[in-house]
Protein backbone atom coordinates (compact mmCIF):
# COMPACT_ATOMS: atom_id res chain seq x y z
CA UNK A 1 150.74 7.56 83.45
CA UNK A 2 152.34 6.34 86.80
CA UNK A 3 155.69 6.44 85.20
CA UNK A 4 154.56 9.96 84.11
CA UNK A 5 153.52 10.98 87.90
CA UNK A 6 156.85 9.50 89.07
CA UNK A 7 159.01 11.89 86.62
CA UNK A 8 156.70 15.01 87.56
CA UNK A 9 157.41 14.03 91.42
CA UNK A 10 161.63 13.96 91.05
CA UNK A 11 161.44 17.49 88.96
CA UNK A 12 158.98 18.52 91.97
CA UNK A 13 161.78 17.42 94.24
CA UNK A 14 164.57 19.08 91.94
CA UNK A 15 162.53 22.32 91.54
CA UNK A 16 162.52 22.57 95.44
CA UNK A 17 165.98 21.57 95.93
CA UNK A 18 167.49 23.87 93.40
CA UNK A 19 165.01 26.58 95.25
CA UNK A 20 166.27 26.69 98.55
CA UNK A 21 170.09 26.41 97.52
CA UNK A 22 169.33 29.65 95.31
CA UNK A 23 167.52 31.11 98.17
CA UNK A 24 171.07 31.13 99.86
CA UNK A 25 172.42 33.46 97.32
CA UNK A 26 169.68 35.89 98.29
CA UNK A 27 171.91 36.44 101.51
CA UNK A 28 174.66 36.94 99.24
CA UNK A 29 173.23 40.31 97.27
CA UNK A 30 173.61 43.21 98.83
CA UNK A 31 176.85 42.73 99.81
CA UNK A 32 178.08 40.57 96.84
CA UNK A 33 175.57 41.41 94.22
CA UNK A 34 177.90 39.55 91.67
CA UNK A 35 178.26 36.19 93.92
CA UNK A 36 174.81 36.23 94.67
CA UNK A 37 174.03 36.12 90.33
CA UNK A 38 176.91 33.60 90.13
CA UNK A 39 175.17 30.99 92.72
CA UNK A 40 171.66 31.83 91.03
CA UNK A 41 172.78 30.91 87.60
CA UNK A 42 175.04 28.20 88.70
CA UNK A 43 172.00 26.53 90.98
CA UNK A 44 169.34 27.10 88.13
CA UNK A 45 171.91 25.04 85.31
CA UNK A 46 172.15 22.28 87.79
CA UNK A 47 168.32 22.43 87.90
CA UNK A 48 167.68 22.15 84.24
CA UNK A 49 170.25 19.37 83.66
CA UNK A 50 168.13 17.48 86.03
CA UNK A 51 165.16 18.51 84.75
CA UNK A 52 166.02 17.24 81.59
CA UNK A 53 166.67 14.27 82.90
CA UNK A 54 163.33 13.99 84.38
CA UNK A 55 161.78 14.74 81.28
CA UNK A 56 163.56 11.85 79.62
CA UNK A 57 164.64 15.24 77.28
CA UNK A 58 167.70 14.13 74.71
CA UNK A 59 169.28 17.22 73.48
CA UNK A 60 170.89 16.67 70.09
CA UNK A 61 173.36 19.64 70.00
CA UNK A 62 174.18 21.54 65.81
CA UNK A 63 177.68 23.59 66.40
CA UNK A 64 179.44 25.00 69.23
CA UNK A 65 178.54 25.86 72.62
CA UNK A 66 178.90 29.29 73.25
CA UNK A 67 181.21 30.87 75.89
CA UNK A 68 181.51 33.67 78.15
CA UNK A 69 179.40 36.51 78.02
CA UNK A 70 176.95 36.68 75.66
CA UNK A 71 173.10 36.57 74.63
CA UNK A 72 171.09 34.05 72.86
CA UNK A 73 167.91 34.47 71.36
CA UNK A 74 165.95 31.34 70.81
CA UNK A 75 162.58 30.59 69.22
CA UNK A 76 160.13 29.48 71.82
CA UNK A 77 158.09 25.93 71.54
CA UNK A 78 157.62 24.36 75.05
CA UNK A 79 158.24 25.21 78.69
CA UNK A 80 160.74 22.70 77.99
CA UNK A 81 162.65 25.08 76.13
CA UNK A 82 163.80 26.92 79.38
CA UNK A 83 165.24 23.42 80.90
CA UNK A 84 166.86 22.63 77.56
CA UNK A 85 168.87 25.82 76.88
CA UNK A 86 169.48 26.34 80.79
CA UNK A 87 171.07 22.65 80.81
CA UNK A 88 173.35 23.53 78.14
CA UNK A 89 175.08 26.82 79.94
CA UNK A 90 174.35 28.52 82.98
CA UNK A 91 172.86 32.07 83.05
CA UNK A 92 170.00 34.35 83.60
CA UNK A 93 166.35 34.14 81.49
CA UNK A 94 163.90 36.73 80.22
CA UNK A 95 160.94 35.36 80.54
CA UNK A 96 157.03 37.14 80.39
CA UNK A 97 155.39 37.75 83.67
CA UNK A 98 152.90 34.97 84.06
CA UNK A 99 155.50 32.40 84.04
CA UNK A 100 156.02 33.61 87.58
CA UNK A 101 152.70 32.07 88.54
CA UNK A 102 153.31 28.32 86.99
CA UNK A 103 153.36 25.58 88.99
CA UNK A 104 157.35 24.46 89.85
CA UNK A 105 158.68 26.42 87.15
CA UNK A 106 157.60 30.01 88.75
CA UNK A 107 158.92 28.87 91.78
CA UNK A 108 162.12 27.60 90.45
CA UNK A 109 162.86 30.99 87.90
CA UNK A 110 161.93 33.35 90.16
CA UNK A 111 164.74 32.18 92.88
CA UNK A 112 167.04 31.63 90.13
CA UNK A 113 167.09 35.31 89.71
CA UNK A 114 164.73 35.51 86.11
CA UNK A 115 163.28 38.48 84.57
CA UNK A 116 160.26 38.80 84.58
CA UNK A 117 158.74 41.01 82.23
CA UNK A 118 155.19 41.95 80.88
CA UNK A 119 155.95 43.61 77.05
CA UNK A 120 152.84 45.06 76.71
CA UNK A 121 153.98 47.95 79.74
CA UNK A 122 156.73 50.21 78.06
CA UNK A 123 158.12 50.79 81.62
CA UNK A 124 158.37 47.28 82.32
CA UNK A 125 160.45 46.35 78.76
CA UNK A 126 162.77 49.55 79.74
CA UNK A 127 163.15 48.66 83.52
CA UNK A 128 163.58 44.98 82.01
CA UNK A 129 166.36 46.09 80.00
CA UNK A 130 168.52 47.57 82.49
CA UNK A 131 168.35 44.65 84.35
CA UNK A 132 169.62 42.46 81.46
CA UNK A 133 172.61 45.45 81.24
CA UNK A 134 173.67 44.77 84.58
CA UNK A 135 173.57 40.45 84.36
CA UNK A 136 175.64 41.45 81.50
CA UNK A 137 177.72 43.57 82.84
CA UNK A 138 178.33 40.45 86.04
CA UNK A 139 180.07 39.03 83.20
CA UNK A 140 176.98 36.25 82.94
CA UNK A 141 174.76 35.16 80.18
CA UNK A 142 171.21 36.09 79.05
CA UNK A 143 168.93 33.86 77.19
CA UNK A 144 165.62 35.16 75.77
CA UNK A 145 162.79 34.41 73.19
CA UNK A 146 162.12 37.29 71.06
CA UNK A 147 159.18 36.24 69.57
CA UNK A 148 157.35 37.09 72.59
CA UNK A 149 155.55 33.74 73.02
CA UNK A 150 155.01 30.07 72.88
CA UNK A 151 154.50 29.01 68.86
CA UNK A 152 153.23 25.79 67.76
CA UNK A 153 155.80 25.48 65.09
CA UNK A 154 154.84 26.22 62.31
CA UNK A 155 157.29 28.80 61.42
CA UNK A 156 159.66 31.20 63.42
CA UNK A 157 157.80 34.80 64.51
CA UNK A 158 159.51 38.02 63.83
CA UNK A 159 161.75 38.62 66.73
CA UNK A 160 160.81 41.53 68.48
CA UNK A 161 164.13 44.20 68.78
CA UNK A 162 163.17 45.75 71.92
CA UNK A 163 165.29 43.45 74.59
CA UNK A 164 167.85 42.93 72.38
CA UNK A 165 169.06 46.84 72.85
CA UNK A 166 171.30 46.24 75.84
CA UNK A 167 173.39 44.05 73.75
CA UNK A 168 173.33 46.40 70.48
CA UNK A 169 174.22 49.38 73.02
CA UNK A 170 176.86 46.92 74.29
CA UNK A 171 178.01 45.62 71.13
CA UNK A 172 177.67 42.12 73.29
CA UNK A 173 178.11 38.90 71.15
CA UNK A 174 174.80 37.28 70.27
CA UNK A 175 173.74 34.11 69.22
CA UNK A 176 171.22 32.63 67.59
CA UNK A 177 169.45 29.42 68.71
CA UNK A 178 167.14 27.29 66.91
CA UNK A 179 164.76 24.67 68.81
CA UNK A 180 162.52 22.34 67.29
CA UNK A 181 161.35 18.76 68.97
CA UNK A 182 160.73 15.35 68.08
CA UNK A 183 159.56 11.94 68.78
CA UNK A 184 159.50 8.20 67.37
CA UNK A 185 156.67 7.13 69.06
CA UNK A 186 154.15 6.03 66.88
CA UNK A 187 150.69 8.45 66.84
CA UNK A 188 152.31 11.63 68.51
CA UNK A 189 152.27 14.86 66.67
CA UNK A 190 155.13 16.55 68.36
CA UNK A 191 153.11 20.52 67.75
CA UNK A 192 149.97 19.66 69.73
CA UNK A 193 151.59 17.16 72.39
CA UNK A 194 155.26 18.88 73.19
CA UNK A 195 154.79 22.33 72.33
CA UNK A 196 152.29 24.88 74.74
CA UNK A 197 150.73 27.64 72.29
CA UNK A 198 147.31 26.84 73.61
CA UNK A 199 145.33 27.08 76.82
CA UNK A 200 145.92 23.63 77.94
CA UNK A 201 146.70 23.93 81.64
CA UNK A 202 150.35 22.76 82.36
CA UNK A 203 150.26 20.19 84.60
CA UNK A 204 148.24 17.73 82.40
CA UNK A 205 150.19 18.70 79.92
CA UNK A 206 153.37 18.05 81.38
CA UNK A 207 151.93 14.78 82.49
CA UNK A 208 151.68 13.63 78.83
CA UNK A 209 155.47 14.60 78.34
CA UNK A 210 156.77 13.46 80.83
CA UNK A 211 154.80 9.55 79.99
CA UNK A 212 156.77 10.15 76.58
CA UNK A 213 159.50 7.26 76.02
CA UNK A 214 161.55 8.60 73.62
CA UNK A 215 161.48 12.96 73.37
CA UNK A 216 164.56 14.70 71.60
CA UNK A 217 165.24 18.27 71.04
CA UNK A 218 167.07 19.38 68.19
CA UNK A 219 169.64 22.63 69.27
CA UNK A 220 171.07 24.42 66.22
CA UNK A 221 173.47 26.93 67.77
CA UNK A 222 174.91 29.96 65.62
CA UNK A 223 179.15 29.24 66.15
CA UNK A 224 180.16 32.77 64.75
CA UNK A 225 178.70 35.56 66.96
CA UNK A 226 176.20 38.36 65.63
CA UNK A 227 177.07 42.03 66.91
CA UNK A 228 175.69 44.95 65.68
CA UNK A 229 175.10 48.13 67.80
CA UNK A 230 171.73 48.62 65.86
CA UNK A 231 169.03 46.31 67.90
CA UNK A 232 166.27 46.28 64.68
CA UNK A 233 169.19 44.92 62.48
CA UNK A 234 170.20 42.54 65.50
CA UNK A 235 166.60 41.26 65.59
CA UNK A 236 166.42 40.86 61.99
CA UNK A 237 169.49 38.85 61.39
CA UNK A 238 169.26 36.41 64.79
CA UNK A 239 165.65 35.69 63.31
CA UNK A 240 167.20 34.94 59.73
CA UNK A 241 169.22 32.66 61.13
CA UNK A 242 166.84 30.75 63.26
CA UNK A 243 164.34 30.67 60.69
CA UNK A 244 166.87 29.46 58.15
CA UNK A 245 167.33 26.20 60.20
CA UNK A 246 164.00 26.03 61.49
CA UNK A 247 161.78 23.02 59.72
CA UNK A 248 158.20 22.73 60.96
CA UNK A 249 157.21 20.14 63.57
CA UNK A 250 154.69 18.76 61.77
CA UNK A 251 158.12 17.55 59.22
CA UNK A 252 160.03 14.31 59.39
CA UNK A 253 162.93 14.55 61.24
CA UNK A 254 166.23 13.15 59.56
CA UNK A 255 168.89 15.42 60.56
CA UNK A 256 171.92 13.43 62.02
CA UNK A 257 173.08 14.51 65.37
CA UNK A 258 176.28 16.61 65.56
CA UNK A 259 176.90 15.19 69.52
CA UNK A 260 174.48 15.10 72.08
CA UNK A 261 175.68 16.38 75.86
């Protein structure tokens, strides 16, 4: 567990690092709205590579990297999830509302310029949507979880279409992502001890991670782009291709890394 406190105290000094360098970019807006997302998303990558780091996290990357602008929709296991695919490119999350009251992770997306969203208040997905319209349209990337919450991982939930309509009314390239996490170390079953579906409070949670020797994260990453300008068929087929190369965490783990960043 000491090692464990020692990781938790460098992402503690990361998360407040990366905060006050995004903090800068707040100067930035309202003259240079489109500098000021470009240092936020820039600021919060850096962040999640060295998160990942403090995590001992190895990410095991399936297929190409996407480029550009885009969206990707990914199925959502672990807090962990938002340092994983943040390391990987930079860009803006969608993320729901309480998030913005975690310990270190609040502080750290809410200067990196998230969106936070509660889906439950219609206003809030459409004011949420426009937002994602304009990161788009600053020629960055959006990454969201359209199943609407933490899983244990079992299996993949439908993804729900509503955020996904600034890319269909776009036509915006969209990828599909597929997480799913694993571990040698002997008595650890990786859906009760890495994922978050329950009401275990994070920090003792994040404690037992963090003590972890030896945590990987398998990325699948759709190479051909899905566009479609309806967002119900958009949902549909990004979640048929997650689920398609989704295997529950409770499975054996045998798949042979493509390359690992």
């Amino acid at each position: 567990r000491v090692s464990g406190w020692i990781r938790l105290s460098a992402f503690a000094t990361d998360t407040f690092i990366m905060a006050g360098l995004a903090s800068l970019g707040r100067l930035l807006a309202p003259v240079f709205p489109r500098a000021a997302t470009w240092w936020a998303t820039r600021c919060s990558h850096l962040w999640c590579r060295v998160g990942c780091l403090c995590f001992g996290v190895r990410r095991v990357v399936h297929g190409r990297l996407p480029r550009g602008v885009f969206l990707a929709a990914a199925n959502h296991l672990s807090y962990l999830d938002i340092l994983v695919l943040g390391s990987l490119w930079p860009g803006v999350f969608v993320a729901k509302h309480e998030i913005e009251r975690w310990p270190l992770f609040g502080v750290a997306a809410g200067t990196a310029g998230t969106i936070f969203i509660d889906r439950d208040v219609a206003r809030e997905v459409v004011a949420a949507g426009r937002r994602v319209s304009a990161v788009l349209d600053s020629g960055q990337p959006v990454t969201l979880f359209p199943e609407g919450r933490i899983t244990a991982g079992a299996s993949v939930l439908p993804f729900l279409p509503a955020l996904l309509a600034p890319a269909a009314r776009g036509r915006v390239p969209c990828h599909a992502i597929s997480l799913r996490y694993d571990t040698s170390e002997p008595g650890v079953d990786p859906a009760t001890q890495i994922c978050w579906p329950d009401a275990t409070p994070l920090i003792p949670h994040a404690l037992r991670v963090a003590t972890m020797r030896d945590l990987r994260v398998m990325v699948h990453v759709s190479e051909e782009p899905l566009i479609s300008d309806d967002r119900k068929e958009l949902a549909g087929r990004l979640h048929a291709w997650v689920a398609a190369r989704f295997r529950p965490m409770t499975a054996p783990d045998d798949a042979e890394p493509s390359c690992a960043p």
